[in-house]
Structure formats: structure tokens, C-alpha cells
N, C-alpha and C. Protein backbone atom coordinates (compact mmCIF):
# COMPACT_ATOMS: atom_id res chain seq x y z
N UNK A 1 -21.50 223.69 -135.07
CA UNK A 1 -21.65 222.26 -134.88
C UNK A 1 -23.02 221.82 -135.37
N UNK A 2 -24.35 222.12 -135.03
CA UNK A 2 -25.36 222.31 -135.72
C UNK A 2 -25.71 222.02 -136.78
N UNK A 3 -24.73 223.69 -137.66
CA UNK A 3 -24.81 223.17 -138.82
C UNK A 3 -24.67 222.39 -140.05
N UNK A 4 -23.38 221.93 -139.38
CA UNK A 4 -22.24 220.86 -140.20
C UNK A 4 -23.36 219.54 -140.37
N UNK A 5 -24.37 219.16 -138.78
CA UNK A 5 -25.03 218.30 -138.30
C UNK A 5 -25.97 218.52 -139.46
N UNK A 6 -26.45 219.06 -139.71
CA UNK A 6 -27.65 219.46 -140.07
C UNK A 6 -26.92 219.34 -141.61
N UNK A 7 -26.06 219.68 -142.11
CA UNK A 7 -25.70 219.25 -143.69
C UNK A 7 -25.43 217.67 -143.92
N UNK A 8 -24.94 217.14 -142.54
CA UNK A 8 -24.60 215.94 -143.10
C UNK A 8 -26.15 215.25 -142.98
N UNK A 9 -26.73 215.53 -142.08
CA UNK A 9 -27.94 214.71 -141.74
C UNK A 9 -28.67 214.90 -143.35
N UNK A 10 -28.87 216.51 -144.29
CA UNK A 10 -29.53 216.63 -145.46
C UNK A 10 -28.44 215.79 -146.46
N UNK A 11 -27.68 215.81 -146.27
CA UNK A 11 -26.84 214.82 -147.32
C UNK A 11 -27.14 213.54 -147.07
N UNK A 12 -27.24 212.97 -146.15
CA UNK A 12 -27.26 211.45 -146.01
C UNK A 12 -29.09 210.65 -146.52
N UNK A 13 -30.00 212.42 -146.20
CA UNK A 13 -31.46 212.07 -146.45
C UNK A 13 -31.23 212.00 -148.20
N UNK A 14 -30.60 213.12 -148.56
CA UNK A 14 -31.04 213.07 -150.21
C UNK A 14 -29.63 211.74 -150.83
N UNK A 15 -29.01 211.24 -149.67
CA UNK A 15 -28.55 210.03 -150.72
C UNK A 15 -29.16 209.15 -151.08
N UNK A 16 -30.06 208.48 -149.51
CA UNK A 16 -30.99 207.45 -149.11
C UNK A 16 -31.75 207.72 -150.37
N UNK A 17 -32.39 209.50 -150.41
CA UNK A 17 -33.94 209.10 -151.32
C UNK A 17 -33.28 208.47 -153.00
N UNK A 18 -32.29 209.10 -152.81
CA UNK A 18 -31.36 208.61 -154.71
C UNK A 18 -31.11 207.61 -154.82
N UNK A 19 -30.24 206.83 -153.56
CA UNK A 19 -30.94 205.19 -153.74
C UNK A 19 -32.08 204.42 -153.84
N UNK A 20 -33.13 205.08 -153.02
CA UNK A 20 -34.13 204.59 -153.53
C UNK A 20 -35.31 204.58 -154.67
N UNK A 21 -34.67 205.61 -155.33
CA UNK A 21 -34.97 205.70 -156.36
C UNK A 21 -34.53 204.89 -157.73
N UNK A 22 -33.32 204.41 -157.38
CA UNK A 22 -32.79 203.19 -158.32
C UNK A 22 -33.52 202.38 -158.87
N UNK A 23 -34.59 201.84 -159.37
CA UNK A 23 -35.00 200.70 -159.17
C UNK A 23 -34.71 199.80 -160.37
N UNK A 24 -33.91 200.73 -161.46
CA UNK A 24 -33.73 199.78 -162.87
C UNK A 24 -32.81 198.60 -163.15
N UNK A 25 -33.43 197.21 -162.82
CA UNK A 25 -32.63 196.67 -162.95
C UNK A 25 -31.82 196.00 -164.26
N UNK A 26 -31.44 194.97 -164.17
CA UNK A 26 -30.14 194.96 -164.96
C UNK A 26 -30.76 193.81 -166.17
N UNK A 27 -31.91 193.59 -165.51
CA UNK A 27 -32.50 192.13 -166.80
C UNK A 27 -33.84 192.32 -166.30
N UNK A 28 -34.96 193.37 -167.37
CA UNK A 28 -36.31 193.40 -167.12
C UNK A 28 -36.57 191.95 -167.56
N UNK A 29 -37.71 191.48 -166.69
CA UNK A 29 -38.68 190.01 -166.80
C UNK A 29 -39.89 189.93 -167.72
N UNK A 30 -39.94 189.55 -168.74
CA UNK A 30 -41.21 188.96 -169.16
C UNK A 30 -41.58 188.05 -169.32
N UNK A 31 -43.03 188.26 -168.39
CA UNK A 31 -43.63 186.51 -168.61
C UNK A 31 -45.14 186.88 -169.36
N UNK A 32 -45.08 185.32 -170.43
CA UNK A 32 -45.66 185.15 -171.14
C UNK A 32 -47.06 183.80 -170.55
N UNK A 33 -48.16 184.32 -170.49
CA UNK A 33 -49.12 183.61 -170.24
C UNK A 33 -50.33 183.19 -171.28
N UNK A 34 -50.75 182.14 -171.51
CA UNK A 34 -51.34 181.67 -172.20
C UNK A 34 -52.78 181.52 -171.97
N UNK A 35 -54.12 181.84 -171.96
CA UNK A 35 -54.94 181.53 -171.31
C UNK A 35 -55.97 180.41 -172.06
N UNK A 36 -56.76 180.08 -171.55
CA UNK A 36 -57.85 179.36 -172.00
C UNK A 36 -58.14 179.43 -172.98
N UNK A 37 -58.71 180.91 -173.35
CA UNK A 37 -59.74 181.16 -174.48
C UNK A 37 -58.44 181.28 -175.60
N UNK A 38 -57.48 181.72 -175.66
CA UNK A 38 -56.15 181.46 -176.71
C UNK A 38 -55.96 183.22 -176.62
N UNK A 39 -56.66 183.79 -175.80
CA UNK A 39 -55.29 184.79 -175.52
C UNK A 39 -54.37 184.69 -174.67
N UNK A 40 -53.35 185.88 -174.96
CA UNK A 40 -51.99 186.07 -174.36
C UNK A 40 -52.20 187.03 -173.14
N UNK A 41 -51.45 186.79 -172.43
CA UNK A 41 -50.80 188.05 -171.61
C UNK A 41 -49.62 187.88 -171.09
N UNK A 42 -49.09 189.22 -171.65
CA UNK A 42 -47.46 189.56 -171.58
C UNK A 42 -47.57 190.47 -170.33
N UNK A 43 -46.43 189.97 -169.59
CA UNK A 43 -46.05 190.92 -168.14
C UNK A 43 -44.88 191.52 -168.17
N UNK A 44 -44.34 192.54 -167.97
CA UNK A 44 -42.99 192.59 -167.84
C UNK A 44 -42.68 193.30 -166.71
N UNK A 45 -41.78 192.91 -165.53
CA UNK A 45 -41.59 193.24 -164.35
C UNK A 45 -40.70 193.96 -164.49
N UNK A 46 -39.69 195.38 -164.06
CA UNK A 46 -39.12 196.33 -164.06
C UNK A 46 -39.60 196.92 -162.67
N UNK A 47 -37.64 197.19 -161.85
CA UNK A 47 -38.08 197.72 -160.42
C UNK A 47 -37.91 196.60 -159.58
N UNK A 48 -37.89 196.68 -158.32
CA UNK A 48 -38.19 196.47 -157.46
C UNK A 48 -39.80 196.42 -156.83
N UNK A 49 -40.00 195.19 -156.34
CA UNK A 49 -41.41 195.11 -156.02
C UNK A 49 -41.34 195.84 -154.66
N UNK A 50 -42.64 195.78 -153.96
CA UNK A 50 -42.93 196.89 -152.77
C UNK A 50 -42.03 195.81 -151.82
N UNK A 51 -41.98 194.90 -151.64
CA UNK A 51 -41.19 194.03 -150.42
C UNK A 51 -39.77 194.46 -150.34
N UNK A 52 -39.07 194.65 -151.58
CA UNK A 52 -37.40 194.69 -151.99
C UNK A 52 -37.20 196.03 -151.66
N UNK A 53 -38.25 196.98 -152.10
CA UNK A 53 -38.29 198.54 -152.07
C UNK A 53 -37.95 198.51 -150.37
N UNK A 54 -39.16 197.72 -149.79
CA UNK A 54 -39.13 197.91 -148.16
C UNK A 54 -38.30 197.26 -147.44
N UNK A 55 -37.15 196.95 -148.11
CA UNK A 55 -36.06 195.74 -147.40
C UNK A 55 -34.69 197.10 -147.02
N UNK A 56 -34.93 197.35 -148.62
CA UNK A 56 -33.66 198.80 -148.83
C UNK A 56 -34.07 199.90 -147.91
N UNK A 57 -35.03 200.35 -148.33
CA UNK A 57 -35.32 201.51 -146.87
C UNK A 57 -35.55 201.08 -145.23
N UNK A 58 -35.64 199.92 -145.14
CA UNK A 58 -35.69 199.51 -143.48
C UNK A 58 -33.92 199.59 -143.61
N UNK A 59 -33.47 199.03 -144.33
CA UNK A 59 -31.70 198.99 -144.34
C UNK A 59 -30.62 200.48 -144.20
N UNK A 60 -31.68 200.81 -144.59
CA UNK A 60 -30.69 202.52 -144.89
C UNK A 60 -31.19 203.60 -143.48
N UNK A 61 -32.84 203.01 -142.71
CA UNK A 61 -33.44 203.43 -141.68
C UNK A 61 -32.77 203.13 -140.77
N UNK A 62 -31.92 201.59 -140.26
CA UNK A 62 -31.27 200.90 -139.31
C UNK A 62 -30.01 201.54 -139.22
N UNK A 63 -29.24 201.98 -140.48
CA UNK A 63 -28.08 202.44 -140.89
C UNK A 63 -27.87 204.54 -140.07
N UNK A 64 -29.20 204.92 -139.89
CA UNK A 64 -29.52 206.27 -140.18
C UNK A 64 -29.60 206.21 -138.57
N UNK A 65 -30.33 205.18 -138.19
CA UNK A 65 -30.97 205.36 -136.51
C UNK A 65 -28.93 204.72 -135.68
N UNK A 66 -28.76 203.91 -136.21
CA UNK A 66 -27.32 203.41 -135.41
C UNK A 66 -26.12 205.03 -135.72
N UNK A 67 -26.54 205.43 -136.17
CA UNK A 67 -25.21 206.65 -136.57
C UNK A 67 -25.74 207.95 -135.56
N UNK A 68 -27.12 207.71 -135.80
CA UNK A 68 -27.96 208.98 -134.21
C UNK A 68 -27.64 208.51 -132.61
N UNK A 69 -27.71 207.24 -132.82
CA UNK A 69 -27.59 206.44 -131.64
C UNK A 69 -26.43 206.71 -130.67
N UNK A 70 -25.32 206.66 -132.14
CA UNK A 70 -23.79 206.99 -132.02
C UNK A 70 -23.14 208.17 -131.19
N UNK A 71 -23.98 208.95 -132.29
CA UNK A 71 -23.90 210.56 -131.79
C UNK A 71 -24.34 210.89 -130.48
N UNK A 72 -25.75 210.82 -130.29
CA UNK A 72 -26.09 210.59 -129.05
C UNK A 72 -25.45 210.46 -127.64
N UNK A 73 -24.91 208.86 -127.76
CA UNK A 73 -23.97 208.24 -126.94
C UNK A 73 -23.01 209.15 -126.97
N UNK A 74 -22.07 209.61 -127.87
CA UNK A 74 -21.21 210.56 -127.71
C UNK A 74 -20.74 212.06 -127.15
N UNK A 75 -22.16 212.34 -127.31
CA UNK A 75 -22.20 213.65 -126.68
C UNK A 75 -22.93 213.72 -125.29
N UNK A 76 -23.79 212.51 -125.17
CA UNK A 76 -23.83 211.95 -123.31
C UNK A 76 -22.89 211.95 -122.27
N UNK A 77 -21.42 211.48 -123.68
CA UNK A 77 -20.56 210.64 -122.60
C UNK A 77 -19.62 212.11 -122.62
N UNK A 78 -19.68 213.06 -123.46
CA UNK A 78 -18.70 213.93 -123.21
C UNK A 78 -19.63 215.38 -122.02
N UNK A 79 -20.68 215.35 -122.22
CA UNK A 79 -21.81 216.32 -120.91
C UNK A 79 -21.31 215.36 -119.82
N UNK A 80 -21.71 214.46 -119.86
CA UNK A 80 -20.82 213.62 -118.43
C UNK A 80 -19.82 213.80 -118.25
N UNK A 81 -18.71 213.98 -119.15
CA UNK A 81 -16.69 213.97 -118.39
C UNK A 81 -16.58 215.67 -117.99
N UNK A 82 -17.83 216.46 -118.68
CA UNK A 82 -17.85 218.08 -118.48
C UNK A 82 -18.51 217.89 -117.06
N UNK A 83 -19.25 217.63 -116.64
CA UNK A 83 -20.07 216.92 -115.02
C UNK A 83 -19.08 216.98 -114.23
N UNK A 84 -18.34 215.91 -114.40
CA UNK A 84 -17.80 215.22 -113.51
C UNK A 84 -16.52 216.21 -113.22
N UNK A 85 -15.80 216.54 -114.24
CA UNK A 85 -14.72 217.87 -114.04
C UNK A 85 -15.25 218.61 -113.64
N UNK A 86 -16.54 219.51 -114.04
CA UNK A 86 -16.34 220.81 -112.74
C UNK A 86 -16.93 220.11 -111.80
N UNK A 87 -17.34 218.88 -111.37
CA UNK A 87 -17.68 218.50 -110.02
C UNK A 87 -16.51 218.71 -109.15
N UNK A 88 -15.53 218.21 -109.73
CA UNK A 88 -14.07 217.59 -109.16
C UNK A 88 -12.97 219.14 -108.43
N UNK A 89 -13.50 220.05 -109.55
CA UNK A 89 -13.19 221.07 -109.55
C UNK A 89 -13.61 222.12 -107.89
N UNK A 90 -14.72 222.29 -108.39
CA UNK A 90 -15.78 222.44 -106.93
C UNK A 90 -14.96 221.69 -105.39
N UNK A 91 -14.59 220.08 -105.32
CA UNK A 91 -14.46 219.46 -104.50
C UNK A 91 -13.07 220.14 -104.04
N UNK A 92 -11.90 220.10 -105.21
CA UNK A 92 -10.54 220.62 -104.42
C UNK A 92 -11.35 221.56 -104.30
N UNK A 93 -11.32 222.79 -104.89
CA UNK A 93 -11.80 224.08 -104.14
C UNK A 93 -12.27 223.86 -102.35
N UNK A 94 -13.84 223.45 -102.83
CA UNK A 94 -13.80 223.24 -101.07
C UNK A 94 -12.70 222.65 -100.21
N UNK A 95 -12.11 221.73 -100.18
CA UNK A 95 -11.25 220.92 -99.35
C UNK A 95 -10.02 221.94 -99.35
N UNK A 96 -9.89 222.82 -100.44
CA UNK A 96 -8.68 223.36 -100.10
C UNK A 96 -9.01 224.86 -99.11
N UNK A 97 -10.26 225.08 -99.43
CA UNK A 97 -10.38 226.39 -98.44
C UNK A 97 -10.88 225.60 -96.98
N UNK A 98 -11.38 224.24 -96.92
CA UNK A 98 -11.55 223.89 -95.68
C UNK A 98 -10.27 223.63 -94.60
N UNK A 99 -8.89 223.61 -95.65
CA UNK A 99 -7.95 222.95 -94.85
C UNK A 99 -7.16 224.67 -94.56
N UNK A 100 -7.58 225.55 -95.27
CA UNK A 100 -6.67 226.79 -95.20
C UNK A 100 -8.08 227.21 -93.34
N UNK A 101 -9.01 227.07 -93.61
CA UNK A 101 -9.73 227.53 -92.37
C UNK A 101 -9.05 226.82 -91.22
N UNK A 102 -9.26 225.34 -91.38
CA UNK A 102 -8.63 224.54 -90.47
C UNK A 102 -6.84 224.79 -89.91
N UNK A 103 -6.14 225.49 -90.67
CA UNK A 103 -4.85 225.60 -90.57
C UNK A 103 -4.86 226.67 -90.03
N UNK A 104 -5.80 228.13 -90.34
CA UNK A 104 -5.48 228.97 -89.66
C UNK A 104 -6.19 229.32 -88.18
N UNK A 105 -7.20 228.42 -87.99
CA UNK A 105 -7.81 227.98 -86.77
C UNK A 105 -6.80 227.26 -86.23
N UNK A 106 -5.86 226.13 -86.46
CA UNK A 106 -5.19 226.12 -85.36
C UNK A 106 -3.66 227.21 -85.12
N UNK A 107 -3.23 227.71 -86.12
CA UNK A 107 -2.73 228.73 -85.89
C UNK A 107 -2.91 229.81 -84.57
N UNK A 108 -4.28 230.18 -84.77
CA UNK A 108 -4.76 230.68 -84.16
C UNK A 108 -4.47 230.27 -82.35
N UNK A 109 -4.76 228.70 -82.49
CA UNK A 109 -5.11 228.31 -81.01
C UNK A 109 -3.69 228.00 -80.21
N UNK A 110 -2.66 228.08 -81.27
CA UNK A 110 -1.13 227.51 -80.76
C UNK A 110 -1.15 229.27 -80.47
N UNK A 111 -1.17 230.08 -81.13
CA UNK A 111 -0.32 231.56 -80.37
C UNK A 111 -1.60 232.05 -79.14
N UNK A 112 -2.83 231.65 -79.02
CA UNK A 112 -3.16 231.64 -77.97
C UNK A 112 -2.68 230.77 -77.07
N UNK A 113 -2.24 229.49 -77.15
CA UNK A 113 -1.44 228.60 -75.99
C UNK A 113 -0.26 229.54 -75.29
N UNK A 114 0.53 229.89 -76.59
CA UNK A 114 1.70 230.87 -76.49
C UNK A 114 1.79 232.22 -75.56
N UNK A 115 0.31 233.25 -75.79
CA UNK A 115 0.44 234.41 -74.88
C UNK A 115 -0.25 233.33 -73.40
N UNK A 116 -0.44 232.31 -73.28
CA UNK A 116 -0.93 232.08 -71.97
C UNK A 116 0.43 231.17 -70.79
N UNK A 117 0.93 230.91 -72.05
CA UNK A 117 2.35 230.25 -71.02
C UNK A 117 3.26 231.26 -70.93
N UNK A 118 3.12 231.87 -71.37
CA UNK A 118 4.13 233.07 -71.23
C UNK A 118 3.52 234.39 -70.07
């Protein structure tokens, strides 16, 4: 169980990092600026800036923490129904050896009634 955990958890890290590694988009930007003195400057934007970069990895972090969360919850709620069964378990047990004491205690007290009326 562990390990299955432990492959999916390395699979899901090296998808995240391969998405985020994407950053080529589909129409690089160049802007053309003109300055004062009559030079140029050419920009060309390619990628994702640091804000967009940090939008996708908070997204894939929210995505990563709700699926632990999941798990979590899941294996809480199943240590709890394991709890509560051998609790339950335990309880007949006792009640059933309390009622076999109790039954053969009065057993007991009816055939003593018995050798005394007789």
C-alpha cells in the first residue's frame, strides 16, 4: 500500500514539475519602443511571467493538498469503523460471558432451593 502511495505521489510530483515547465506559448510578444534620443528597444516576452508561473503551481499545490486531505479522511474513517468493531466485539463477548455467569449462578441457587425443600 505504501508503495503504490509512494509511486503515485512520484508520478503526480514529476507531472506537476512537466507542467510547469511548459512555458512556450503560442504567440511570443514583441514590443517595440522608441526612445528620446532615436533609439530602439525591442522586447520580446516568451513564458509565463513569475505571477502566471505562481498562479499554476498554487493550482496544482491546492489540487495535491485536497487529494492528501482525501486520503487522510479516508483512512481516519476506516481506523475508526476498525475501533468501533473490535469495540463492539469486546462488548458481546463480555455481556455474553456475563449472562452465562449470571445463568449459571442462578442455576445454581434454584437446585439449592431444590435439596432444601426436599
Amino acid at each position: 500500500m505504501k508503495k503504490s502511495l509512494l509511486l503515485l505521489a512520484g508520478l503526480a510530483l514529476a507531472t506537476t514539475a512537466a507542467n510547469a515547465q511548459d512555458v512556450t506559448p503560442a504567440n511570443p510578444k514583441t514590443e517595440v519602443e522608441v526612445r528620446d534620443n532615436g533609439t530602439v528597444k525591442t522586447t520580446t516576452k516568451t513564458g509565463k511571467t513569475d505571477v502566471g508561473a505562481t498562479l499554476d503551481n498554487t493550482k496544482d499545490a491546492a489540487g495535491n493538498v485536497a487529494v492528501k486531505t482525501g486520503s487522510a479522511v479516508k483512512r481516519g474513517a476506516r481506523k475508526t469503523g476498525s475501533v468501533v468493531k473490535r469495540g463492539a466485539k469486546k462488548t458481546t463477548h463480555a455481556v455474553k460471558k456475563g449472562a452465562r455467569k449470571t445463568s449459571n449462578a442462578a442455576k445454581e441457587g434454584s437446585q439449592k432451593l431444590e435439596e432444601k425443600t426436599e
